[in-house]
Protein backbone atom coordinates (compact mmCIF):
# COMPACT_ATOMS: atom_id res chain seq x y z
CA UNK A 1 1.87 87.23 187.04
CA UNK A 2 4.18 84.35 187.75
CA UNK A 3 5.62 86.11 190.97
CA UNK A 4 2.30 85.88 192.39
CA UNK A 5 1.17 82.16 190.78
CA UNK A 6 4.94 81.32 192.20
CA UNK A 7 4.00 82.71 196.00
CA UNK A 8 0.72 80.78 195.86
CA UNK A 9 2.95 77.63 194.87
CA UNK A 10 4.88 78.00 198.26
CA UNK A 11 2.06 78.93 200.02
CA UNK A 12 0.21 75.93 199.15
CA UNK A 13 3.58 73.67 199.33
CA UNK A 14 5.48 75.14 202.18
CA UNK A 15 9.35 73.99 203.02
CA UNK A 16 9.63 71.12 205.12
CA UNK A 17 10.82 71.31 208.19
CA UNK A 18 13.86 69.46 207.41
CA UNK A 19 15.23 72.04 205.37
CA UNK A 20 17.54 74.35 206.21
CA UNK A 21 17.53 78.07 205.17
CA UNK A 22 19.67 77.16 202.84
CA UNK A 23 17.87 75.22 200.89
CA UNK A 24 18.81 74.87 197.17
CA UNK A 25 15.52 75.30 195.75
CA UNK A 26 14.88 79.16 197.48
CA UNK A 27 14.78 81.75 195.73
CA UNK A 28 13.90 80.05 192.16
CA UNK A 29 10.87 81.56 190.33
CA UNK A 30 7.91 79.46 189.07
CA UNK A 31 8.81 80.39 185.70
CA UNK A 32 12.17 78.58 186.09
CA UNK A 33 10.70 75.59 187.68
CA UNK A 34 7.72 75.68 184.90
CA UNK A 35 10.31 75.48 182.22
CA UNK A 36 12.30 73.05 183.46
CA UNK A 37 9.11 70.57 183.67
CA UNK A 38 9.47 67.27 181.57
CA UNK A 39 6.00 67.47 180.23
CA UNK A 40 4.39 70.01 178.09
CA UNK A 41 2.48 72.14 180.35
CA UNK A 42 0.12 75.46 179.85
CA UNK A 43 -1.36 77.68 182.40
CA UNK A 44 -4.92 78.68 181.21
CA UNK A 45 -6.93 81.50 182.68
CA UNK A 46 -10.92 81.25 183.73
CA UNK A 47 -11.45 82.24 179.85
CA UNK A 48 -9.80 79.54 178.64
CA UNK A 49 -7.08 81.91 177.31
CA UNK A 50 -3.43 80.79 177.69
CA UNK A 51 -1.44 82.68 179.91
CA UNK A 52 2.20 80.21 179.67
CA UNK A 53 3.40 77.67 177.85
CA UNK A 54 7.17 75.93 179.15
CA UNK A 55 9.35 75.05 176.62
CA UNK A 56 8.23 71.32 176.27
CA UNK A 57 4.54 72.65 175.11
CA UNK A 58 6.27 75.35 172.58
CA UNK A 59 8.29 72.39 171.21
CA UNK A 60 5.29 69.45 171.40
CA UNK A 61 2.84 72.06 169.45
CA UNK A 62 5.32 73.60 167.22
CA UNK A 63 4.37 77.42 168.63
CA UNK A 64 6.32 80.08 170.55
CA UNK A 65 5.24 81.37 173.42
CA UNK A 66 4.35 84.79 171.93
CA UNK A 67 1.85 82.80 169.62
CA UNK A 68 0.40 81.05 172.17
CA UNK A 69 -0.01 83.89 174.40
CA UNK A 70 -3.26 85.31 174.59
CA UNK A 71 -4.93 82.28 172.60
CA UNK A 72 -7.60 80.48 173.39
CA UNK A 73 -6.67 76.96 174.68
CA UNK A 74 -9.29 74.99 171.97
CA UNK A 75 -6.64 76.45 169.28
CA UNK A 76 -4.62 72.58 170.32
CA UNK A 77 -8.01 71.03 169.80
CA UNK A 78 -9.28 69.55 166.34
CA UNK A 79 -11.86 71.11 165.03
CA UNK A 80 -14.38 68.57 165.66
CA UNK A 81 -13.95 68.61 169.17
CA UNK A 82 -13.61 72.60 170.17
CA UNK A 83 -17.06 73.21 170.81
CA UNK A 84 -17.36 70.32 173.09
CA UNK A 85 -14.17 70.98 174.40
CA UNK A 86 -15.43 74.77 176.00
CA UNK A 87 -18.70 73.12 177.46
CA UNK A 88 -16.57 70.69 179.13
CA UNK A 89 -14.65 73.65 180.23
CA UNK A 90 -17.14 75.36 181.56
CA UNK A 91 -18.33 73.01 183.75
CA UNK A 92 -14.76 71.98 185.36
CA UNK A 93 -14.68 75.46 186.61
CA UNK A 94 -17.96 75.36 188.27
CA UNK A 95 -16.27 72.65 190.91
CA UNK A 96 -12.29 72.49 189.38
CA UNK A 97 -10.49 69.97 191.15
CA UNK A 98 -7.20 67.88 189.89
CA UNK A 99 -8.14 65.37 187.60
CA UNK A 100 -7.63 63.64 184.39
CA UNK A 101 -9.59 65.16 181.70
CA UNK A 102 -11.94 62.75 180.24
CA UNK A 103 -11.52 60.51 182.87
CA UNK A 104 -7.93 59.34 181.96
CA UNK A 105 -8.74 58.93 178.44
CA UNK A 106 -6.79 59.29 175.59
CA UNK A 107 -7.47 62.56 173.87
CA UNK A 108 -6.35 64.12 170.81
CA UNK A 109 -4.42 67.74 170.03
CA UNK A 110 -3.18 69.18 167.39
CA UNK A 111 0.36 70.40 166.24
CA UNK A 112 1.06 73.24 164.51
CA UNK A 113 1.65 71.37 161.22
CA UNK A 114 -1.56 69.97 161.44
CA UNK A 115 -0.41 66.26 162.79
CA UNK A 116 -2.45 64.98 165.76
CA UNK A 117 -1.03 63.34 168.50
CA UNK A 118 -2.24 60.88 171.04
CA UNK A 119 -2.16 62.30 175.18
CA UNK A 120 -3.69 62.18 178.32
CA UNK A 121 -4.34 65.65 179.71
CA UNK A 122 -4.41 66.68 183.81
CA UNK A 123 -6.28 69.16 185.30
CA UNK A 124 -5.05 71.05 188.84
CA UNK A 125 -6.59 74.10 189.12
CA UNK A 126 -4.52 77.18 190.91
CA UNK A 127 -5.94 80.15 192.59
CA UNK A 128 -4.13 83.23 192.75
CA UNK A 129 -5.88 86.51 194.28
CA UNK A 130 -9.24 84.98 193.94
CA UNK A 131 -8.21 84.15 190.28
CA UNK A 132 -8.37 80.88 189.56
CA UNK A 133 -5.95 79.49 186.66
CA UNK A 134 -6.06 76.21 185.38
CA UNK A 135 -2.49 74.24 184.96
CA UNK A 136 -2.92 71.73 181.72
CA UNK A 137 -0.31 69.22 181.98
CA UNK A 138 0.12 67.37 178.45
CA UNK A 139 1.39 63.28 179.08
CA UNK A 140 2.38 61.93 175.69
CA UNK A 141 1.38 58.51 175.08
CA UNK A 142 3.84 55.17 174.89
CA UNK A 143 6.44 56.35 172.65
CA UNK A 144 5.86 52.84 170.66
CA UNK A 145 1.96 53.16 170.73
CA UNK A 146 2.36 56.64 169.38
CA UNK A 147 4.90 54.58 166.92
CA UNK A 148 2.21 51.53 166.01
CA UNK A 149 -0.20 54.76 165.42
CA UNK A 150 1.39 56.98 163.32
CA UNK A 151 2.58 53.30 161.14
CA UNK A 152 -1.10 52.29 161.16
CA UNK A 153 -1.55 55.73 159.41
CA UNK A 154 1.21 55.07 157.14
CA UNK A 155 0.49 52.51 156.30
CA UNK A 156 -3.04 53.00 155.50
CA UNK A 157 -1.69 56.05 153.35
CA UNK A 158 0.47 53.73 151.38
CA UNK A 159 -2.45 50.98 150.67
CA UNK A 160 -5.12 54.16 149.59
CA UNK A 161 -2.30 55.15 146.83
CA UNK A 162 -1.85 51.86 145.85
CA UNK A 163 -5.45 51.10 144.96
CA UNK A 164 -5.81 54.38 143.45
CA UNK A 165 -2.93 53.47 141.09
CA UNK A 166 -3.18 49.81 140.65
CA UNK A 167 0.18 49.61 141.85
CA UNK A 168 1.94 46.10 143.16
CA UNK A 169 5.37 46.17 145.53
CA UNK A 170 7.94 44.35 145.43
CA UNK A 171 11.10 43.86 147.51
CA UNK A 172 14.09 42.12 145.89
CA UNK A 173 16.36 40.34 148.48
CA UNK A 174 19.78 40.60 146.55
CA UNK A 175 21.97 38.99 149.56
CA UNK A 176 20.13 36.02 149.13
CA UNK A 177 18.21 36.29 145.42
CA UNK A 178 14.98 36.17 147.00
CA UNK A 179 11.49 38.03 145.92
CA UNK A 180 8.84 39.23 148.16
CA UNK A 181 5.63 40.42 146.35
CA UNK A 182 2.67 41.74 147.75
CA UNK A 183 -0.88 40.40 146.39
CA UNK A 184 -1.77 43.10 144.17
CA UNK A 185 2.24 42.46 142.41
CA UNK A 186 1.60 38.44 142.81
CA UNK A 187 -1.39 39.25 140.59
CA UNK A 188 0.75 40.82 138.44
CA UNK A 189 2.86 38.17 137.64
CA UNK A 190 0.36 35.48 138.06
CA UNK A 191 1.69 33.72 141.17
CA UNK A 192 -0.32 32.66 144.19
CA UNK A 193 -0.60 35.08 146.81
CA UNK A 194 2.07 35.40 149.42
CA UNK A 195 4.79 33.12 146.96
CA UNK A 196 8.00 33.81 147.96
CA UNK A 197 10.00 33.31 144.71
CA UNK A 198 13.70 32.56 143.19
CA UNK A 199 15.38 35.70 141.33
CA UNK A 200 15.93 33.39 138.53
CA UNK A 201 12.06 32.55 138.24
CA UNK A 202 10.82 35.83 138.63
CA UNK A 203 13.46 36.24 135.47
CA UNK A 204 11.45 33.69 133.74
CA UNK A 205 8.57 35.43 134.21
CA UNK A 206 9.60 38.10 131.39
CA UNK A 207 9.19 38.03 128.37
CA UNK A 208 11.72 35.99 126.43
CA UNK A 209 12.63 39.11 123.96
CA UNK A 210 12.74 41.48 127.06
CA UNK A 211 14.23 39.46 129.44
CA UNK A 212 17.93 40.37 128.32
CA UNK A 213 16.87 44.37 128.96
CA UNK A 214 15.28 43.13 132.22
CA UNK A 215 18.57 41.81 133.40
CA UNK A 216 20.36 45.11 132.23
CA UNK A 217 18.05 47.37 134.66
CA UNK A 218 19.03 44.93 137.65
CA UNK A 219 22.87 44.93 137.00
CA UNK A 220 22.60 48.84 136.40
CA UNK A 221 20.31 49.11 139.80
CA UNK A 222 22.75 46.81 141.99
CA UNK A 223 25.84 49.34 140.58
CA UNK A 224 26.64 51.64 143.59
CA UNK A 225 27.84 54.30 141.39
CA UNK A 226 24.60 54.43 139.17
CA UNK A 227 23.07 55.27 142.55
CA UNK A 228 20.68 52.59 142.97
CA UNK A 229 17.37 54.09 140.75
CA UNK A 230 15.36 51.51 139.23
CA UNK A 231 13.78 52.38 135.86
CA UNK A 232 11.95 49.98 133.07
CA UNK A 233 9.04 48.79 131.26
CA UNK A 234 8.70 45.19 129.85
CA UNK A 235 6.29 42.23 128.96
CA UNK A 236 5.26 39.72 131.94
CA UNK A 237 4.28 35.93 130.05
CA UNK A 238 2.02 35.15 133.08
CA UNK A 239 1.26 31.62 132.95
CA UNK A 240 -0.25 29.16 132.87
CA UNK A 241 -1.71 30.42 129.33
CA UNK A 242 1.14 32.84 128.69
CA UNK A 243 -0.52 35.80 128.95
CA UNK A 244 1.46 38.73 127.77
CA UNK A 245 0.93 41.47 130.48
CA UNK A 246 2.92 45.03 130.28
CA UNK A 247 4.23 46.42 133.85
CA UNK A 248 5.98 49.76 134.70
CA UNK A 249 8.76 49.47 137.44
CA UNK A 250 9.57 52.20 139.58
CA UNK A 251 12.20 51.60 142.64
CA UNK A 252 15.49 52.11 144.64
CA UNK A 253 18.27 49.73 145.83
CA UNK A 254 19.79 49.89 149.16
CA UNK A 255 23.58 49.30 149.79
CA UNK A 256 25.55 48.12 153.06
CA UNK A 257 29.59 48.29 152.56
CA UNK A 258 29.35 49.12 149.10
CA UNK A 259 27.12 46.08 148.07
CA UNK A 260 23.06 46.13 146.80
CA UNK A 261 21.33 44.96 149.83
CA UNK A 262 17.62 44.96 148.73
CA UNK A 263 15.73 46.53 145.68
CA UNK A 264 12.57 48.23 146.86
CA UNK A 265 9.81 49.42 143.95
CA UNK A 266 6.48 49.33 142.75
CA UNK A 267 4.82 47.93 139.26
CA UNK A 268 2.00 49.01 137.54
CA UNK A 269 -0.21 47.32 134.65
CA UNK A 270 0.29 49.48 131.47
CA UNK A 271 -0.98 47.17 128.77
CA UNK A 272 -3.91 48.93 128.06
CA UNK A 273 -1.67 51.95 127.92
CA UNK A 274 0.50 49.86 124.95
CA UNK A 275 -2.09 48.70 123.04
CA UNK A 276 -3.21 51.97 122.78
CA UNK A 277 0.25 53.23 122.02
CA UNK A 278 1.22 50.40 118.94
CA UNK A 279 -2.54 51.12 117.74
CA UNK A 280 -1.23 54.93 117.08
CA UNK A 281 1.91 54.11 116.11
CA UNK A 282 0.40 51.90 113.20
CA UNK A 283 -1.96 54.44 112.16
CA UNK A 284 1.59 57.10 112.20
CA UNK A 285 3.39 54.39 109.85
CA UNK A 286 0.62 54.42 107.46
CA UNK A 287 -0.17 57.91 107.45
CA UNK A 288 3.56 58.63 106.98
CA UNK A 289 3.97 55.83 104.23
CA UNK A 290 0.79 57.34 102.40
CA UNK A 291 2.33 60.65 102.91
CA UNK A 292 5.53 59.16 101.10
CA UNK A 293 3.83 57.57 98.64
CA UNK A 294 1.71 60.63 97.55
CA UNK A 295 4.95 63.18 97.63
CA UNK A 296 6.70 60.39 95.31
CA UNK A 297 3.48 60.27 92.98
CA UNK A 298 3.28 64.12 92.54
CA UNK A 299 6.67 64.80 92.50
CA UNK A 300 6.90 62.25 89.13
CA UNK A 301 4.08 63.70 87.90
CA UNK A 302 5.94 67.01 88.32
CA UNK A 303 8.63 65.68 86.51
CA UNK A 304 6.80 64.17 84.05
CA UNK A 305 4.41 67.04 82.99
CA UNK A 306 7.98 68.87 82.42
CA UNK A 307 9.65 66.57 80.35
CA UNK A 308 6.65 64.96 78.43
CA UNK A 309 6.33 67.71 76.10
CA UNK A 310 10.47 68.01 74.72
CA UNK A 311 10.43 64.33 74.54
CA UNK A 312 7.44 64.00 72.29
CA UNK A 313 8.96 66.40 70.26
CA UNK A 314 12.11 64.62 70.09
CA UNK A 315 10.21 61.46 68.99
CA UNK A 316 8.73 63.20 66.54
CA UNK A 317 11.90 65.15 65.41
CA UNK A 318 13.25 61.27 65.11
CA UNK A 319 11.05 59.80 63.02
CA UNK A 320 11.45 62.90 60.26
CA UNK A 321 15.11 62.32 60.74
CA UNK A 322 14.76 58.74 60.33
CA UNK A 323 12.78 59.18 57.25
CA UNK A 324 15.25 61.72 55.85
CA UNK A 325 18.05 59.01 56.09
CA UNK A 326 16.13 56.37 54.57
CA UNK A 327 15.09 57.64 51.55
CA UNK A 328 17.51 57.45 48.15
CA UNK A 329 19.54 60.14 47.61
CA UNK A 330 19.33 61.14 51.28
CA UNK A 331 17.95 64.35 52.26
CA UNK A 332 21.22 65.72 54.30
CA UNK A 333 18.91 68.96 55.33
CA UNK A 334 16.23 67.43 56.20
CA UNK A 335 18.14 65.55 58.29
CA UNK A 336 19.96 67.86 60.12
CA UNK A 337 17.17 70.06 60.94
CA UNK A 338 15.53 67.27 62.58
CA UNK A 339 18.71 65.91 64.68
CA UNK A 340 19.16 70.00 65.46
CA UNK A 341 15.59 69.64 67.04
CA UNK A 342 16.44 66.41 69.11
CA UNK A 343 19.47 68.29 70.64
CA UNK A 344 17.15 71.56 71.01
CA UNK A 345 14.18 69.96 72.82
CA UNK A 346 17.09 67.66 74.52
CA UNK A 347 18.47 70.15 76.48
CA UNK A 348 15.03 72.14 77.04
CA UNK A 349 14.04 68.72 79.15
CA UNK A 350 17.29 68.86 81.18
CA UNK A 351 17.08 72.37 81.76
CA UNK A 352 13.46 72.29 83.11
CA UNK A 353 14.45 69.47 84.91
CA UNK A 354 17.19 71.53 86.86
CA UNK A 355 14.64 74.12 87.28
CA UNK A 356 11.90 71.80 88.86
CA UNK A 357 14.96 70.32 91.15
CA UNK A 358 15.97 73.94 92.33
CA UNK A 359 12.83 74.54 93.10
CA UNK A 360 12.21 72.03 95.26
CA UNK A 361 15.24 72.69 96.99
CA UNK A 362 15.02 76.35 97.28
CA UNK A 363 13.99 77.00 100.82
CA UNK A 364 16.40 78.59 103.14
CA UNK A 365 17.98 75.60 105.53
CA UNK A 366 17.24 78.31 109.02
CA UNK A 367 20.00 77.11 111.67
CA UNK A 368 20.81 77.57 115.13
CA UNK A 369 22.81 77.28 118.07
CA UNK A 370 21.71 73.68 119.15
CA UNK A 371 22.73 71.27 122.34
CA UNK A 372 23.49 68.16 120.58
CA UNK A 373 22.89 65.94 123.42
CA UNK A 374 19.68 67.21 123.93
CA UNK A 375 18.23 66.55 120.37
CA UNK A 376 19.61 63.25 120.49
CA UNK A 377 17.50 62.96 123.83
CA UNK A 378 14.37 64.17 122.07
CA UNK A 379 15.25 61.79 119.60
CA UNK A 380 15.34 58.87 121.71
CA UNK A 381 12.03 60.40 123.45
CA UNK A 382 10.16 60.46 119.97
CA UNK A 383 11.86 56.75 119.08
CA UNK A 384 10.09 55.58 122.29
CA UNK A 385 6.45 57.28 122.13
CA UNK A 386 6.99 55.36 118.15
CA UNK A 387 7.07 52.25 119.72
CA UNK A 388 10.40 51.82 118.52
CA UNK A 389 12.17 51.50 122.26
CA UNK A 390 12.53 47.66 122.34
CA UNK A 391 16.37 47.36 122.97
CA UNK A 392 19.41 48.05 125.25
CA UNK A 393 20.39 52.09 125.40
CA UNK A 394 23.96 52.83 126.17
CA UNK A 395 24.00 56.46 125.87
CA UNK A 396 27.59 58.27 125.47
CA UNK A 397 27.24 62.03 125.70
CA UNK A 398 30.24 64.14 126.08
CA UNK A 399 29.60 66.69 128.75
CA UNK A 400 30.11 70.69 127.91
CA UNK A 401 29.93 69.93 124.48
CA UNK A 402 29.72 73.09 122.17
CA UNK A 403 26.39 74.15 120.56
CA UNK A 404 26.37 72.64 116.71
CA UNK A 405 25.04 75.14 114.36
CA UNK A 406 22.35 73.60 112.89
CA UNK A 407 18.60 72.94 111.83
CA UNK A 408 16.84 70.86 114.68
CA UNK A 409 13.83 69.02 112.97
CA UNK A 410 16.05 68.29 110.38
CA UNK A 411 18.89 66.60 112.82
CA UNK A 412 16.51 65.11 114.84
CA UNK A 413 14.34 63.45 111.79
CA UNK A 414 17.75 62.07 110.71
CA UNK A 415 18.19 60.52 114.19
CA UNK A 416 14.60 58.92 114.13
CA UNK A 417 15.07 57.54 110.76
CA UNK A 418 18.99 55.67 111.79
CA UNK A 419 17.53 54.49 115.36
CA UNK A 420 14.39 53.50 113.60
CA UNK A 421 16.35 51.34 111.16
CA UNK A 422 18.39 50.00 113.64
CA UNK A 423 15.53 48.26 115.86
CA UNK A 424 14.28 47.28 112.01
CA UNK A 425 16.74 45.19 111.02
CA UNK A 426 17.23 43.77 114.51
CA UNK A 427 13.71 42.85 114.88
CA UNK A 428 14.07 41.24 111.39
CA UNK A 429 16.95 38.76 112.56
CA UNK A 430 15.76 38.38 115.64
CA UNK A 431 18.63 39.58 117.86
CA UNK A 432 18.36 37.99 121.39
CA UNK A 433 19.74 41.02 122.98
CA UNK A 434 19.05 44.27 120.94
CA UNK A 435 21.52 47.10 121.59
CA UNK A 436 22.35 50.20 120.25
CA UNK A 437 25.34 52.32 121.11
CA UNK A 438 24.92 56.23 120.92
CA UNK A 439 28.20 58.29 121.66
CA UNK A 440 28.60 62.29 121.20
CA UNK A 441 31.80 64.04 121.04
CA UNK A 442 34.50 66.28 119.20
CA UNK A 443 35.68 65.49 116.07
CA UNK A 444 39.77 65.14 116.58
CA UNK A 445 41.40 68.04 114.70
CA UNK A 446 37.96 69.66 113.75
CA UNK A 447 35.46 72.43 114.89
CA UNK A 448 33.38 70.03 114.45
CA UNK A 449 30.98 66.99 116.56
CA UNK A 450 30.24 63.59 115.67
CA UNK A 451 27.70 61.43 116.24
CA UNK A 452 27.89 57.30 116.46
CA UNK A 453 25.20 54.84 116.37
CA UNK A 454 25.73 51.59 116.15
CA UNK A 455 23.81 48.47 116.83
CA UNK A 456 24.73 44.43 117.25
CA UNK A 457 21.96 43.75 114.54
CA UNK A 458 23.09 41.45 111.71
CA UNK A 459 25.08 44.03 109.31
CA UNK A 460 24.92 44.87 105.55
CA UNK A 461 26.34 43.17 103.46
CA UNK A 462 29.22 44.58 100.29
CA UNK A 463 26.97 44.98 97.60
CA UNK A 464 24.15 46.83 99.89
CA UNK A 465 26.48 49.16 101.38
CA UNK A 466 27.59 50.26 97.93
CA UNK A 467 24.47 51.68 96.92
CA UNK A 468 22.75 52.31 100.77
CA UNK A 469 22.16 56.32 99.72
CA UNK A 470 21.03 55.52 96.60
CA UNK A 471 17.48 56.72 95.99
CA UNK A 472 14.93 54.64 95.62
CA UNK A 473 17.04 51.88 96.68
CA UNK A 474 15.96 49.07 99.42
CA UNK A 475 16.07 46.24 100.80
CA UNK A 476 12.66 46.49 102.58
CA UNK A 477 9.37 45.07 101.14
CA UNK A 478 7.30 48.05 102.05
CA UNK A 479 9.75 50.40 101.32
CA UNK A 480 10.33 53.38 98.87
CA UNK A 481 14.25 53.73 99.49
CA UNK A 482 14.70 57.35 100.34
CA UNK A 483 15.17 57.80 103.71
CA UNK A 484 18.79 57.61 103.73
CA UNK A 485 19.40 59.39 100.40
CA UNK A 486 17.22 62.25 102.48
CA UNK A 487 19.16 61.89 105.78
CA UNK A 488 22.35 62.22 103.79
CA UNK A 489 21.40 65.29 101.88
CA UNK A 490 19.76 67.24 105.43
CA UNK A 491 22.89 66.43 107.32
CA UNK A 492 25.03 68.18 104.37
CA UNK A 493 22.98 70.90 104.16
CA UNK A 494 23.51 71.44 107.46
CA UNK A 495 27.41 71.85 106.88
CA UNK A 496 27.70 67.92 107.27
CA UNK A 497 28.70 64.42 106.60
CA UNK A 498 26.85 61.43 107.12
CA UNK A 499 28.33 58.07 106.05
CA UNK A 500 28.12 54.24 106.90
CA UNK A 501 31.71 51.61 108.33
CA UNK A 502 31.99 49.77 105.68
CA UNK A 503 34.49 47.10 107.48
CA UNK A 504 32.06 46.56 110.67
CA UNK A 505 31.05 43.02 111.01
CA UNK A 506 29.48 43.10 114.27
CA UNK A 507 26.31 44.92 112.97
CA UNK A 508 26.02 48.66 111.99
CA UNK A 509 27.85 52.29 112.49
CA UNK A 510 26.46 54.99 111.21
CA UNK A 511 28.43 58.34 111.32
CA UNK A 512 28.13 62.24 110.83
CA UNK A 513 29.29 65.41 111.81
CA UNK A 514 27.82 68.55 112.42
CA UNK A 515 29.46 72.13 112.48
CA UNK A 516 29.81 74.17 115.88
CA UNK A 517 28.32 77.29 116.19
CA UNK A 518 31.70 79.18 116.77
């Protein structure tokens, strides 16, 4: 087929005179000249089948020729304009000429991925043994209108996603400490529209108990070797009433030679989100403190139903004894008998009492092989969805770190309940800059790990630390003083120690190990 379409070619276009019969161009096939076009073209039969495609067309349309091949030529069309497309069609052939389809318009076809791309198509008909064959030749639009397109698109993209989720951008000039907002994230902060702001004021826009944590994220982001990610959620005191507003920041810093360039991100609005989270996390801490309340209440009522009956036999026993003694000459058997039954019903009470504590602390401890860095993660996680996550995380986790042998609710409560107290007593002096330091690692000279946390809070004092795992001992007004004695006694019967730094001033360290597995 392209022998003959190439022989109608030189028919049609014969050698000039000029030329020798030597010229260069003899002897080369149409297929060689059709593939070395410039432009995508296609050679369409009467059908509107395609017959060729050069290599420009396979690449524009994303198809090889073997695809293409045998295909009718609406295939490049969007659907919405096939059918027109084939009338159109049928009437060129009726009179085919060479022309601009559409009258020089632009038109649009479609890639193989599904993009659509901006051309202007040509017509020239060929006839080859009373066949007539239609060459499509395929003009791409200006490169920088196809450009201005496909950015219209993106754009357009970009603002549909950000209504849909409420989102605000903004672009942090760190060369020069500049902030450019967009409306939506000038809203957010309560500026005027198009205010091109100061880093330090868009500082002063946090929150004054988050804007230490605020200043963290940047100096992490602008670090080359934390890779640029920027991560956070904090309080906005939009003015001019002071209207505390929660955002979520999402976004990425770019470096030139090494340094933060700009910090690119988007914020979204997630106070109703927070309300809704501290609403559940009040109704947790009262659930869990009536829970607490009503174990302590039955559990002395266990103990009390156990030991009320020897005891009011021992009073009794007493008073006969009493009255043995103080009678004239005393009655030595009487006496006896009844100290014998104080020592009797004595020792009944302690025993029943050891019985009632075995009981409760009968049940099997079930360990496994546990990643320790990953339960202190989930800790963290469950700290956070608490609405305990208010301070500064640095997070020391020794990589390859055995598997501990161990129970994980039971580590991972005792986690919750040190973090927990941590943010507590921070919160209750008011730290400026609330931090707590996590690090995981070996225990020198032992098969064993051990955990750190410490925090910049304002310490314990002598006389608390004495008694700190003592039960029912506290320093808080609401509380019932047993949540370290019970952290103590889970991480030792998990083949553990858990104990407090007595000599650190600059808050509080916690410690304890934990077994490995082998």
């Amino acid at each position: 087929m392209s022998v003959g379409i190439f022989k109608a070619y030189m028919t049609n276009h014969p050698p000039s005179s000029e030329y020798s019969s030597h010229d260069p161009l003899d002897g080369i096939s149409f297929r060689a000249l059709f593939d070395a076009a410039f432009e995508a073209m296609l050679l369409v039969d009467a059908a509107g089948r395609i017959v060729l495609a050069n290599y420009a067309a396979q690449s524009v349309f994303e198809y090889s020729l073997d695809e293409l091949h045998g295909r009718e030529i609406e295939m490049l069309l969007p659907e919405r304009y096939r059918e027109h497309h084939r009338q159109y069609r049928k009437i060129y052939l009726v009179e085919p000429c060479k022309r601009f389809m559409g009258n020089a318009c632009e038109l649009t076809l479609l890639k193989r991925s599904g993009q659509e791309l901006g051309v202007r198509v040509s017509l020239n008909p060929i006839t080859v043994e009373s066949q007539v064959f239609i060459l499509v030749t395929v003009h791409a639009l200006d490169r920088r209108r196809q450009a201005e397109l496909a950015l219209q698109a993106s754009e357009e993209r970009l603002r549909l996603i950000q209504q849909a989720a409420g989102a605000g951008i903004f672009d942090i000039d760190c060369m020069n400490d500049r902030v450019y907002c967009d409306e939506r994230m000038c809203a957010l902060l309560g500026n005027k529209a198009g205010e091109i702001m100061v880093l330090e004021k868009f500082f002063g826009l946090i929150h004054p108990d988050d804007r230490a944590k605020c200043r963290a994220i940047f100096d992490e982001t602008i670090d080359l070797p934390a890779h640029g990610r920027c991560r956070g959620e904090f309080r906005i005191s939009q003015p001019p009433e002071h209207t505390e507003c929660w955002i979520a920041i999402l976004g990425q810093a770019q470096f030139e030679s090494g340094k933060a360039k700009r910090i690119v991100g988007i914020a979204r609005d997630i106070t109703e989100r927070k309300l809704l989270e501290q609403t559940l996390q009040q109704q947790r801490n009262e659930t869990e403190a009536l829970f607490s309340q009503q174990v302590a209440i039955i559990t002395a009522s266990a103990i009390a139903h156990e030991i009320n009956s020897p005891l009011t036999a021992i009073s009794a026993y007493s008073e006969v004894a009493q009255h043995a003694l103080g009678v004239t000459p005393i009655d030595c058997d009487r006496a006896k008998e009844a100290l014998d039954g104080c020592v009797q019903q004595a020792q009944q009470a302690g025993e029943k009492l050891y019985e009632l504590i075995g009981f409760l602390q009968s049940r099997e401890v079930r360990t496994e092989a546990l990643s320790l860095n990953r339960v202190v993660e989930d800790a963290l996680l469950q700290v956070n969805s608490d609405g305990y996550g208010a301070f500064h995380l640095v997070l020391d986790l020794m990589p390859d770190l055995p598997p501990v042998k161990a129970n994980k609710i039971q580590i991972q409560r005792v986690l919750v309940n040190l973090i927990r107290n941590a943010v507590e007593a921070m919160r209750e002096a008011n730290t400026v800059s609330s931090e707590i330091a996590i690090t995981v690692k070996t225990l020198l000279g032992e098969n064993m790990a051990i955990v750190t946390i410490k925090d910049n809070g304002p310490g314990i004092d002598q006389h608390t630390i004495s008694r700190i795992f003592d039960p029912f001992f506290t320093t808080k007004p609401t509380g019932f003083g047993v949540g370290l004695s019970i952290s103590r006694a889970l991480i030792e019967a998990n083949g553990g120690q858990l104990w407090i730094d007595p000599d650190f001033r600059q808050g509080a360290r916690f410690y304890f190990t934990l077994p490995y597995a082998s």
